[in-house]
PDB file of N, CA and C in Angstrom:
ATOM      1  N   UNK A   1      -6.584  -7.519  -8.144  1.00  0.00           N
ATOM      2  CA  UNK A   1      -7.374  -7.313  -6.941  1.00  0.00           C
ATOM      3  C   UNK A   1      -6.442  -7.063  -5.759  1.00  0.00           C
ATOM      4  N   UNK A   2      -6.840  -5.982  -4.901  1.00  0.00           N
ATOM      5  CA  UNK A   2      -5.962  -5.560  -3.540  1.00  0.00           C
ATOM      6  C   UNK A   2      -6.268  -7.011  -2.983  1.00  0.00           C
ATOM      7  N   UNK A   3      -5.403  -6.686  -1.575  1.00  0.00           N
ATOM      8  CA  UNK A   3      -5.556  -7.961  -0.904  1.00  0.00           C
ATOM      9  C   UNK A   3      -5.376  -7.427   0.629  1.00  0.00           C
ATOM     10  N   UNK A   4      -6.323  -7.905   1.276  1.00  0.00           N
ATOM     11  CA  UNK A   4      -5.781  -7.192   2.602  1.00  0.00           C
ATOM     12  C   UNK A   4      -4.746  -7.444   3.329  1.00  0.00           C
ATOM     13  N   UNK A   5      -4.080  -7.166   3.981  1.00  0.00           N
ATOM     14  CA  UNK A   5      -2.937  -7.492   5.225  1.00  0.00           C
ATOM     15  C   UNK A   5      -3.037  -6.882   6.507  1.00  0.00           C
ATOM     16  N   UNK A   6      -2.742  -7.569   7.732  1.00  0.00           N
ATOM     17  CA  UNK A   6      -2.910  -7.142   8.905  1.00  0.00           C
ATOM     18  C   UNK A   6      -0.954  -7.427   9.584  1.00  0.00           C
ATOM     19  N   UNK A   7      -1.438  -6.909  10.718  1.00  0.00           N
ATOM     20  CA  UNK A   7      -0.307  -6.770  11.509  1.00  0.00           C
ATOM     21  C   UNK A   7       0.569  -8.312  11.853  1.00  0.00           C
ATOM     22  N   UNK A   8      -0.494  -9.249  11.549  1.00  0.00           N
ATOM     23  CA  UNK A   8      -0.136 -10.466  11.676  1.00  0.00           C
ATOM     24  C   UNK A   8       0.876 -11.455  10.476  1.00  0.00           C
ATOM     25  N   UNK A   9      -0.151 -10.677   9.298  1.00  0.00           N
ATOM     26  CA  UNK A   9       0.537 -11.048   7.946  1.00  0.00           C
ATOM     27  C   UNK A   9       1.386 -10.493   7.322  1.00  0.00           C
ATOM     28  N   UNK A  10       1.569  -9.253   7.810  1.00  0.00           N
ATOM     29  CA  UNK A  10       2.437  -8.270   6.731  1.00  0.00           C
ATOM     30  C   UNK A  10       3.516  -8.854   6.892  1.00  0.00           C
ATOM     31  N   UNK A  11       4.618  -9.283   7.852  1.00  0.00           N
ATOM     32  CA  UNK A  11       5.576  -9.940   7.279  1.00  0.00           C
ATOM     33  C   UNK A  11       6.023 -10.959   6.057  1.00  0.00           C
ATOM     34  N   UNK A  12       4.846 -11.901   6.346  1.00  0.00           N
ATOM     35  CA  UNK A  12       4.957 -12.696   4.841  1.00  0.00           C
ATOM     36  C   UNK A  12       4.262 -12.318   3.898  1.00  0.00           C
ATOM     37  N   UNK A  13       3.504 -11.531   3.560  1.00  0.00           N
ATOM     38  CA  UNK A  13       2.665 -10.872   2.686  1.00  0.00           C
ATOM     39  C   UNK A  13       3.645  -9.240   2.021  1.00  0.00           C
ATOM     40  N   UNK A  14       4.092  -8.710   2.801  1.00  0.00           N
ATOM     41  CA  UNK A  14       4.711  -7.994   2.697  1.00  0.00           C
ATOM     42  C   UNK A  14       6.175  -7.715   1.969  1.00  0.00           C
ATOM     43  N   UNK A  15       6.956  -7.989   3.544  1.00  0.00           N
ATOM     44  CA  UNK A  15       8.421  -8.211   3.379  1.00  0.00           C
ATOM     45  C   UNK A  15       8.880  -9.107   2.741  1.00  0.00           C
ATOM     46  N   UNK A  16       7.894 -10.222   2.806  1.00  0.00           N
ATOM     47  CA  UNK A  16       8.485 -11.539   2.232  1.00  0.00           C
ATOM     48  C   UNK A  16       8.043 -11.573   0.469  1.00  0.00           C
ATOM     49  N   UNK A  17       7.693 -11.091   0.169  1.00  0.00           N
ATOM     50  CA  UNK A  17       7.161 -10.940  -1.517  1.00  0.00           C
ATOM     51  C   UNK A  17       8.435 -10.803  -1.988  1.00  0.00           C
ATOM     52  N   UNK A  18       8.405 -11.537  -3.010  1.00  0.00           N
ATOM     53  CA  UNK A  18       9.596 -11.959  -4.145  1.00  0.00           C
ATOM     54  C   UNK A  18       8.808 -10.111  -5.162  1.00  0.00           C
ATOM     55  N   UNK A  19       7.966  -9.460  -5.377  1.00  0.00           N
ATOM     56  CA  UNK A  19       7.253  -8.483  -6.130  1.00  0.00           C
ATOM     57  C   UNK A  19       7.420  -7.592  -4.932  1.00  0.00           C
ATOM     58  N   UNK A  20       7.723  -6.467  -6.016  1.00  0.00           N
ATOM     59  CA  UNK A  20       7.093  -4.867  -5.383  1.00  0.00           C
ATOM     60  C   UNK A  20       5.908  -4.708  -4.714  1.00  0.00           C
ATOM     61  N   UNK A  21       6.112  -4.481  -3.425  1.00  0.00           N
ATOM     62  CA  UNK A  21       4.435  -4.126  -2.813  1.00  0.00           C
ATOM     63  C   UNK A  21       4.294  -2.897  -2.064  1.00  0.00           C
ATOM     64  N   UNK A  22       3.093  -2.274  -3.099  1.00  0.00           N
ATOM     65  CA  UNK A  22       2.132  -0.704  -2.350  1.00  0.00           C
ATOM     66  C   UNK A  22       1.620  -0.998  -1.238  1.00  0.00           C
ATOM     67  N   UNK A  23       1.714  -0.917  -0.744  1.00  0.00           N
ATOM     68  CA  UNK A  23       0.704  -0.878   1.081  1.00  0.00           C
ATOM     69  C   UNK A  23       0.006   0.408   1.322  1.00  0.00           C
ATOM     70  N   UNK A  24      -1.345   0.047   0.873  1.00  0.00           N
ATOM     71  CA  UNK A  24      -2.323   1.399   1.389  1.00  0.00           C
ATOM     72  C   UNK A  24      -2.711   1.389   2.898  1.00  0.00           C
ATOM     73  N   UNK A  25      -2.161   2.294   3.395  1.00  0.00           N
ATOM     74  CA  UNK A  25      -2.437   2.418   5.215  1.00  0.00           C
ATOM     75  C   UNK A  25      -4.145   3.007   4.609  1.00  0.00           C
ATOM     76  N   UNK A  26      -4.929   2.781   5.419  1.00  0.00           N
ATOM     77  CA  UNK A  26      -6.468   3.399   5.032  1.00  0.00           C
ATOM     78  C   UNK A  26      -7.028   3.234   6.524  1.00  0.00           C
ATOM     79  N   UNK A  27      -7.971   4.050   6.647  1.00  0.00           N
ATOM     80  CA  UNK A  27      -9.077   4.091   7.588  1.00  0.00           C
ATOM     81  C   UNK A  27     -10.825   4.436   7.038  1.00  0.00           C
ATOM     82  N   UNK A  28     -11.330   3.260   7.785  1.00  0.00           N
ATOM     83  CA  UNK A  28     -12.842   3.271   7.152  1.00  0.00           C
ATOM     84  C   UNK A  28     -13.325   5.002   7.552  1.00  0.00           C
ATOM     85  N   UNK A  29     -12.919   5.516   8.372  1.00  0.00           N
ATOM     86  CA  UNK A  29     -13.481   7.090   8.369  1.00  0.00           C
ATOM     87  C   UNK A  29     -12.860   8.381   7.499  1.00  0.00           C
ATOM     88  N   UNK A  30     -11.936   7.583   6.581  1.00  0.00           N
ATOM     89  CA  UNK A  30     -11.189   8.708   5.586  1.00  0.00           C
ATOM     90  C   UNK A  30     -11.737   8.925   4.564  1.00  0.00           C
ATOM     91  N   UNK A  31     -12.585   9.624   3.824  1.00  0.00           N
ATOM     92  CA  UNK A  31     -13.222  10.055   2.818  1.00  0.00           C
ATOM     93  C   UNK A  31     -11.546  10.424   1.461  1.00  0.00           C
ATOM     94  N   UNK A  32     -10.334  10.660   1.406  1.00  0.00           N
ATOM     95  CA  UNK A  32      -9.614  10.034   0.671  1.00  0.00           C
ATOM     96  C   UNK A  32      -8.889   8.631   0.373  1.00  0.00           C
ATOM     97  N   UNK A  33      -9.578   8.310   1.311  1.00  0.00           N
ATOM     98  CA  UNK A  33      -9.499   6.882   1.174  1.00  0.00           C
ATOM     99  C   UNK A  33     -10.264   6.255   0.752  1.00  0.00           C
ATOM    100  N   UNK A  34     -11.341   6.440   0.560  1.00  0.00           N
ATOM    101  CA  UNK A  34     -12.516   5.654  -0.359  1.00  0.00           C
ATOM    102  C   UNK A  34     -12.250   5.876  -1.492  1.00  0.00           C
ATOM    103  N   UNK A  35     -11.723   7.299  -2.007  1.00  0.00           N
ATOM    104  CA  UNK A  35     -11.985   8.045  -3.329  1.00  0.00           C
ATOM    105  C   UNK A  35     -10.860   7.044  -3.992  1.00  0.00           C
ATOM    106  N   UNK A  36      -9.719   6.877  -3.374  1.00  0.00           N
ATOM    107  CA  UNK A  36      -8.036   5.956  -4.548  1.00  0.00           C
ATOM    108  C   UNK A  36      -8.557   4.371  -4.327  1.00  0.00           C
ATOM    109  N   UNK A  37      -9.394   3.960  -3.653  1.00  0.00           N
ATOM    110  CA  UNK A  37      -9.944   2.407  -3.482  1.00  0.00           C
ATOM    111  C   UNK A  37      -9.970   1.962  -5.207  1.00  0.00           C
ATOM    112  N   UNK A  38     -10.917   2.117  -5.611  1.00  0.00           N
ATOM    113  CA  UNK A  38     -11.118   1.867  -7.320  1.00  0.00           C
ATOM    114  C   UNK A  38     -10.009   2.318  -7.847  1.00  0.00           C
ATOM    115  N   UNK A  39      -9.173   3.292  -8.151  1.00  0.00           N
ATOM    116  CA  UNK A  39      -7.705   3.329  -8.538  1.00  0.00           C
ATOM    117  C   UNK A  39      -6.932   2.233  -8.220  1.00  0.00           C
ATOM    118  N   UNK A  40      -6.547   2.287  -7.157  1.00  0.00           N
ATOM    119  CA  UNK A  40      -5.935   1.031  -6.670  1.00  0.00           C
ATOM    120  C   UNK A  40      -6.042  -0.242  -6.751  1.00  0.00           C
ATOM    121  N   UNK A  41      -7.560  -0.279  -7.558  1.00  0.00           N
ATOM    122  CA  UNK A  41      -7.899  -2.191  -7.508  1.00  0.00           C
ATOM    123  C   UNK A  41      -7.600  -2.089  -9.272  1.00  0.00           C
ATOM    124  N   UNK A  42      -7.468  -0.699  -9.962  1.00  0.00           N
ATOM    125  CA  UNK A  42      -7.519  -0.941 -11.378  1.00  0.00           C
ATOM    126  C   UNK A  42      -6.029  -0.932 -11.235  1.00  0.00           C
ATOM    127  N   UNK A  43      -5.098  -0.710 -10.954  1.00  0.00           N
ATOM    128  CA  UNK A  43      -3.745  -0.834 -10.718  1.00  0.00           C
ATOM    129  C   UNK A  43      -3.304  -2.218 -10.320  1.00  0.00           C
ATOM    130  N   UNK A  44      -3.860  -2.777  -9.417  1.00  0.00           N
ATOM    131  CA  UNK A  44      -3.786  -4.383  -9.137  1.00  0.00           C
ATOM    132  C   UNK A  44      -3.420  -5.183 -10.153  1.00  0.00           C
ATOM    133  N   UNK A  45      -4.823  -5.086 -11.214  1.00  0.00           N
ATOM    134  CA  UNK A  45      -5.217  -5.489 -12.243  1.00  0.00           C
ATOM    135  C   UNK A  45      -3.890  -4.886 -13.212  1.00  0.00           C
ATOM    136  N   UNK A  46      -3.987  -3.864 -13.371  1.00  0.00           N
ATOM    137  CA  UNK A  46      -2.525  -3.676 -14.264  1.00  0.00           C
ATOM    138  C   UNK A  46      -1.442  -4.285 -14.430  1.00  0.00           C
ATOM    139  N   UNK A  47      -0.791  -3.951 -12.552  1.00  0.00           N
ATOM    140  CA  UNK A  47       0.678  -4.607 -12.352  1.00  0.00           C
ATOM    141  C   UNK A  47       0.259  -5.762 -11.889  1.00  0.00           C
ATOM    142  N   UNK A  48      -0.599  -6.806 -12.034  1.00  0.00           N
ATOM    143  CA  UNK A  48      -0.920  -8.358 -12.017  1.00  0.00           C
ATOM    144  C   UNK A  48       0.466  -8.965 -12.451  1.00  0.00           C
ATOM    145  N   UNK A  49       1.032  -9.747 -11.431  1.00  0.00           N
ATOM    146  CA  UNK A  49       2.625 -10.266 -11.733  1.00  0.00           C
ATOM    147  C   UNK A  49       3.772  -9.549 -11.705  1.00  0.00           C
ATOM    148  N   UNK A  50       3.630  -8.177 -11.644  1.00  0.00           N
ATOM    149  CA  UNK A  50       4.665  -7.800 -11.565  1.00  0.00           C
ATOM    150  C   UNK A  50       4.963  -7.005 -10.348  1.00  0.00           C
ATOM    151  N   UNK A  51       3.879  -6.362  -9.945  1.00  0.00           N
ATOM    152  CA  UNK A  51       3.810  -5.762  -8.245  1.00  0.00           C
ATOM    153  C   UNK A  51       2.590  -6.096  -7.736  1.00  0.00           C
ATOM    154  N   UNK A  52       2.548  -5.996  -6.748  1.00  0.00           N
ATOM    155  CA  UNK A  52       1.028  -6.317  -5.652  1.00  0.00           C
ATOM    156  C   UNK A  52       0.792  -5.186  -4.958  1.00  0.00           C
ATOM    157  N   UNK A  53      -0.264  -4.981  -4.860  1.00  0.00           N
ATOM    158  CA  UNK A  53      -1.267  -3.647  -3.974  1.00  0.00           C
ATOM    159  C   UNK A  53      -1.810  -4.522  -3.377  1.00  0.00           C
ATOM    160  N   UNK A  54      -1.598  -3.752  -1.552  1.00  0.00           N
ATOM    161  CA  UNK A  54      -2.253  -4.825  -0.429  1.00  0.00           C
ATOM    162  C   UNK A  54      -2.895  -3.327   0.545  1.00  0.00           C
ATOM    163  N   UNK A  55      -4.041  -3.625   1.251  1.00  0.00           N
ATOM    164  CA  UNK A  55      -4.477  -2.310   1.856  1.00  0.00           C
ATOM    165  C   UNK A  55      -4.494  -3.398   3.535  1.00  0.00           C
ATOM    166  N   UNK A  56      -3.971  -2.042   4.047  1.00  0.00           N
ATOM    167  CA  UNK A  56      -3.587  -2.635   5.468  1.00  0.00           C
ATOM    168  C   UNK A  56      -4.868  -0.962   6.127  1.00  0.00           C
ATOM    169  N   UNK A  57      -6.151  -2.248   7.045  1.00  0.00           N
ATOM    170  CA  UNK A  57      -6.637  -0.938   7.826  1.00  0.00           C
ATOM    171  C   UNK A  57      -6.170  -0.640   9.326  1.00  0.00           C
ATOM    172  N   UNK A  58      -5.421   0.565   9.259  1.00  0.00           N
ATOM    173  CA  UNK A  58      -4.651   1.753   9.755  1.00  0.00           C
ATOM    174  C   UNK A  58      -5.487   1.200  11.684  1.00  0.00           C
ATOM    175  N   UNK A  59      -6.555   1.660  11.639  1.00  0.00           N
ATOM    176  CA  UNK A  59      -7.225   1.289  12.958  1.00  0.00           C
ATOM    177  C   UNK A  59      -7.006  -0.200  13.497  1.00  0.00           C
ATOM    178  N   UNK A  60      -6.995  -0.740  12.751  1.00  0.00           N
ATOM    179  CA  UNK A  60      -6.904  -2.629  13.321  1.00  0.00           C
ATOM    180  C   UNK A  60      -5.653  -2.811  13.433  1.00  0.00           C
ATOM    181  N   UNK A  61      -4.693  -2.245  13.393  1.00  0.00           N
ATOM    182  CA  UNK A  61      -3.590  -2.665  12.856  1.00  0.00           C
ATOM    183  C   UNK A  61      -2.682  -1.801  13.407  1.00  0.00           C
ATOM    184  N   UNK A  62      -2.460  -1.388  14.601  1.00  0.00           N
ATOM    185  CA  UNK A  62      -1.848  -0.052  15.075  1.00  0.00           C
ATOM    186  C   UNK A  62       0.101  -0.251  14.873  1.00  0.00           C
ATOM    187  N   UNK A  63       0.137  -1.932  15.380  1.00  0.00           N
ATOM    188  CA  UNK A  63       1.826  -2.359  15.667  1.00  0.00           C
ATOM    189  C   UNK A  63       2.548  -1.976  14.140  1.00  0.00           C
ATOM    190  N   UNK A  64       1.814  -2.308  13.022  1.00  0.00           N
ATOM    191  CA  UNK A  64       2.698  -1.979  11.682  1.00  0.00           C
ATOM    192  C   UNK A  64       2.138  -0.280  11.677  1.00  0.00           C
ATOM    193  N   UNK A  65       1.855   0.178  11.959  1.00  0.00           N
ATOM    194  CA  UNK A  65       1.121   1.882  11.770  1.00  0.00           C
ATOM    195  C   UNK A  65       2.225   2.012  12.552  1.00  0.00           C
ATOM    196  N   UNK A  66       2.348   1.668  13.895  1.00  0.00           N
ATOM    197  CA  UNK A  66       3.413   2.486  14.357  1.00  0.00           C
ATOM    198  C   UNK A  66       5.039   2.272  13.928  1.00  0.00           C
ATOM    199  N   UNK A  67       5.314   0.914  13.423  1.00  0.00           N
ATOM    200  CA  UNK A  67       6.590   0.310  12.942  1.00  0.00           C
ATOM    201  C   UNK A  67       6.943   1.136  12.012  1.00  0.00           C
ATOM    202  N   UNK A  68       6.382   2.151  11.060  1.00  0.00           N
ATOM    203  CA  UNK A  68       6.608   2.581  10.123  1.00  0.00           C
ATOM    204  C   UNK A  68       6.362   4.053   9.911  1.00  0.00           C
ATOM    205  N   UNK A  69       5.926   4.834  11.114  1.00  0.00           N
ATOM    206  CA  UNK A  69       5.703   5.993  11.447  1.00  0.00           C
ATOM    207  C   UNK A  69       4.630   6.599  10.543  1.00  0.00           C
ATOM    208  N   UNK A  70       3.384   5.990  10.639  1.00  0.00           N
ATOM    209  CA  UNK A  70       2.346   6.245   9.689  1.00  0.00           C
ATOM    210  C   UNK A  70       1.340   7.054  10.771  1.00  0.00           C
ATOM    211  N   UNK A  71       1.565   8.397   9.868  1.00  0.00           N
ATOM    212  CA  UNK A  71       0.101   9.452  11.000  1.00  0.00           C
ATOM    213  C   UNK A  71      -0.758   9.795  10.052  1.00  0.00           C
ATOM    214  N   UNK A  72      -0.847   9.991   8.623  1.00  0.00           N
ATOM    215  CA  UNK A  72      -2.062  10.150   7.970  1.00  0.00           C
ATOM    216  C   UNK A  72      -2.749   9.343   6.890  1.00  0.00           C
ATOM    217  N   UNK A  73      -3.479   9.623   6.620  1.00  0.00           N
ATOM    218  CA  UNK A  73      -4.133   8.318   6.057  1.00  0.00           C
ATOM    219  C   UNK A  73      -4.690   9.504   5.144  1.00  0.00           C
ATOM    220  N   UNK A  74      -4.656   8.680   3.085  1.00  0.00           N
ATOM    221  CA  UNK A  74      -3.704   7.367   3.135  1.00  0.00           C
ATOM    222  C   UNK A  74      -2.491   7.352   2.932  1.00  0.00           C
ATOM    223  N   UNK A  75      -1.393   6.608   3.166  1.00  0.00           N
ATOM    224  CA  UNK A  75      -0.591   6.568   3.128  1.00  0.00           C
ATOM    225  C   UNK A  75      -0.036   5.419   2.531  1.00  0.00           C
ATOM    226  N   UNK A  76       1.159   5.953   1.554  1.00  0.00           N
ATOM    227  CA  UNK A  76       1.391   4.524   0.206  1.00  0.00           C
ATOM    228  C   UNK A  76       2.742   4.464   0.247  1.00  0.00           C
ATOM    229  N   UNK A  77       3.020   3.207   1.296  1.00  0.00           N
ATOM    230  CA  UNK A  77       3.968   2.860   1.363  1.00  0.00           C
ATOM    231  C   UNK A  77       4.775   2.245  -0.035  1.00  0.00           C
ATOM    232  N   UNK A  78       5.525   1.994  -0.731  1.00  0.00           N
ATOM    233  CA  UNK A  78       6.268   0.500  -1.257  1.00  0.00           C
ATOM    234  C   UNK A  78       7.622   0.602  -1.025  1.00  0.00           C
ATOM    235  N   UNK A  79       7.349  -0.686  -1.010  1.00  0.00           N
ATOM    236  CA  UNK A  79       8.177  -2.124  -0.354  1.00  0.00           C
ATOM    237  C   UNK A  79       8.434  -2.924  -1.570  1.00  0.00           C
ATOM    238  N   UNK A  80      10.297  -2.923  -1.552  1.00  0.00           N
ATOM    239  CA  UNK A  80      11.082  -3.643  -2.731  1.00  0.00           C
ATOM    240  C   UNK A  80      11.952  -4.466  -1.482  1.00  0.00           C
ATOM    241  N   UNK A  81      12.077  -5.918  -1.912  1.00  0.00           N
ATOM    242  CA  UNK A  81      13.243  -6.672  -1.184  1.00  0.00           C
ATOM    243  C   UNK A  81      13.196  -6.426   0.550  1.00  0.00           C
ATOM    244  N   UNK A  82      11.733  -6.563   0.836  1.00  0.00           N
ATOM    245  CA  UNK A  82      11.820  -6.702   2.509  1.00  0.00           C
ATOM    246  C   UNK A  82      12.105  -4.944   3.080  1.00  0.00           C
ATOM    247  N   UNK A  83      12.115  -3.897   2.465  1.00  0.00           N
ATOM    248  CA  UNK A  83      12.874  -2.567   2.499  1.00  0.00           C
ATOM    249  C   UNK A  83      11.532  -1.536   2.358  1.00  0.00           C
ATOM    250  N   UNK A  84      11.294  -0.610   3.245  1.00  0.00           N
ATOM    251  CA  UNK A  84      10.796   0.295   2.631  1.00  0.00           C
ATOM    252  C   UNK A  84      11.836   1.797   1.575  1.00  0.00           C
ATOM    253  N   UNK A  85      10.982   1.737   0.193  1.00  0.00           N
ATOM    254  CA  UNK A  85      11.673   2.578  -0.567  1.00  0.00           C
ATOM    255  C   UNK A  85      10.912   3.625  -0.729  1.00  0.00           C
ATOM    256  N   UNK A  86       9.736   3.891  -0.783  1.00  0.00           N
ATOM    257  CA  UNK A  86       9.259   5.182  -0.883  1.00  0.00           C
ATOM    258  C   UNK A  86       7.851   5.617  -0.182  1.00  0.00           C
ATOM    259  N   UNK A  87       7.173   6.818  -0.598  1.00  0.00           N
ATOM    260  CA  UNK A  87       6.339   6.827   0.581  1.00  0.00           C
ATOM    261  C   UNK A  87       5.388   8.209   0.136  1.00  0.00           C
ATOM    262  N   UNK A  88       4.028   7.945   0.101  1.00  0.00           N
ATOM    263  CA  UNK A  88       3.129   9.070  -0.482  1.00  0.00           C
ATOM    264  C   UNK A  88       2.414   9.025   0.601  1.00  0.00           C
ATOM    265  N   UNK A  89       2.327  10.803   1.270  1.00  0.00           N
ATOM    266  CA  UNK A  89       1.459  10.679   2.342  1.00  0.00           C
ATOM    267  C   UNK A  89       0.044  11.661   1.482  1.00  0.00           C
ATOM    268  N   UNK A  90      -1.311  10.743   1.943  1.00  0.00           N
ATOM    269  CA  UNK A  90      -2.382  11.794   0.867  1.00  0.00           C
ATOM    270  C   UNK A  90      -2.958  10.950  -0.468  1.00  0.00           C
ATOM    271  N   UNK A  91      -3.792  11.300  -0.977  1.00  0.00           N
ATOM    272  CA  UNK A  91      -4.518  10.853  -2.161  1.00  0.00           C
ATOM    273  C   UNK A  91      -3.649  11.386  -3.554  1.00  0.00           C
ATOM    274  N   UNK A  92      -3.836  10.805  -4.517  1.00  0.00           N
ATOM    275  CA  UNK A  92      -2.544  11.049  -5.656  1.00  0.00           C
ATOM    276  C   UNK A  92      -3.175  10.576  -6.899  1.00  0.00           C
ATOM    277  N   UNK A  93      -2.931  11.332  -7.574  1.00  0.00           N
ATOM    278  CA  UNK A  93      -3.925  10.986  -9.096  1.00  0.00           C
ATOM    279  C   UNK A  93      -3.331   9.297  -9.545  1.00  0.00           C
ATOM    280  N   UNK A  94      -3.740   8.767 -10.644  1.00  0.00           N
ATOM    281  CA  UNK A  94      -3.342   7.698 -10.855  1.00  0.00           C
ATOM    282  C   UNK A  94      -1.567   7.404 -11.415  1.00  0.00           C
ATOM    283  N   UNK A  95      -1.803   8.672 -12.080  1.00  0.00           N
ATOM    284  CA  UNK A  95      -0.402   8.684 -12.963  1.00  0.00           C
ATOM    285  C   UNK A  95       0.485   9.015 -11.943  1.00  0.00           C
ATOM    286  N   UNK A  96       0.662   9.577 -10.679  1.00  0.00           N
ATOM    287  CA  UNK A  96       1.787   9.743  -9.614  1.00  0.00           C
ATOM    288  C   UNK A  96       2.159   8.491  -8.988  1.00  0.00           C
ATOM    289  N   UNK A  97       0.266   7.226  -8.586  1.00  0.00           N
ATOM    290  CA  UNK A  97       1.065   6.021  -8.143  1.00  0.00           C
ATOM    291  C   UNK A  97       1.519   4.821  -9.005  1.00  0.00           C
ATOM    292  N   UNK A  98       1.673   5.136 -10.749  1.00  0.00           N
ATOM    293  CA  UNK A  98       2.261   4.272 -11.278  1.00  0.00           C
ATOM    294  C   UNK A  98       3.555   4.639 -11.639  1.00  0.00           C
ATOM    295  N   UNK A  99       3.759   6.131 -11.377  1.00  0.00           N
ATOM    296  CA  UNK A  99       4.971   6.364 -11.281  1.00  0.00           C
ATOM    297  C   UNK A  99       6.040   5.585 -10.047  1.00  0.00           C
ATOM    298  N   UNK A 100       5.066   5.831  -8.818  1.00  0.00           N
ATOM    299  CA  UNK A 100       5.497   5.172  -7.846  1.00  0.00           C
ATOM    300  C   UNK A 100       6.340   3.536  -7.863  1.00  0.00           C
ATOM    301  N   UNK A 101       5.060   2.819  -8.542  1.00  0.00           N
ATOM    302  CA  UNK A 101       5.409   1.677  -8.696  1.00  0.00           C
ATOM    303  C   UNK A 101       6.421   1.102  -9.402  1.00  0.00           C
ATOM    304  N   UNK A 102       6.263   2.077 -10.722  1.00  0.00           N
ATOM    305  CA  UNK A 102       7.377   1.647 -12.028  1.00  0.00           C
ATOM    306  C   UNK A 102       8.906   1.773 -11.462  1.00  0.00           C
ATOM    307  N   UNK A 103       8.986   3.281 -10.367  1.00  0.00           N
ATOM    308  CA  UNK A 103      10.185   3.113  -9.578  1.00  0.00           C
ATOM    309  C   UNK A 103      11.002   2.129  -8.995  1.00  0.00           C
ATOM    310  N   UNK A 104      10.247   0.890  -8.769  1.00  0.00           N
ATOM    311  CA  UNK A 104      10.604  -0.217  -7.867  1.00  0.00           C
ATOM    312  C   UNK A 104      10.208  -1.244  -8.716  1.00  0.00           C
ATOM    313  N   UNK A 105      10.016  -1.275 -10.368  1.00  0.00           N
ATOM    314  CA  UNK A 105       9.996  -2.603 -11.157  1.00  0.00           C
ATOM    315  C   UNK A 105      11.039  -2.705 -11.906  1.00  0.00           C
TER     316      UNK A 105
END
């Protein structure tokens, strides 16, 4: 299961994770952003223990949107060891974001 994070938590939720973490930047008015929601929670479920998927919304949350130079949504950050390592701007079939992930396990 995703988990949300805000501007408040992402440091310890985030940076601070001992696990690989996806950060979906999303906005409730993005129609590709609804569509990778169910991808992303079946991916949760996958990498259970070994990486974490957390969705951070993009509008509530402007101080980490801007910390990280995020202009479109969605946008899939991960985060290895407090670090951002890579970065998908856009919607992405499933097999591109477990590629993503496996990169950083």
């Amino acid at each position: 299961m995703t988990t949300d994070v805000t501007d408040a938590t992402f440091a310890t939720e985030v940076l601070g994770s001992d696990l690989p973490v996806l950060v979906d930047f999303w906005a409730e008015w993005c129609p590709p952003c609804h569509r990778i929601a169910p991808v992303l929670e079946e991916l949760a479920a996958e990498y259970e223990g070994r990486a974490r998927i957390v969705k951070l919304d993009a509008d509530h949350n402007p101080e980490t949107v801007r910390r990280y130079g995020v202009l479109s949504m969605p946008t899939l950050s991960l985060f290895r060891g407090g670090e951002l390592v890579s970065q998908i701007v856009g919607a992405r079939p499933k097999s591109k974001l477990k590629e993503q992930i496996d990169s950083a396990l």
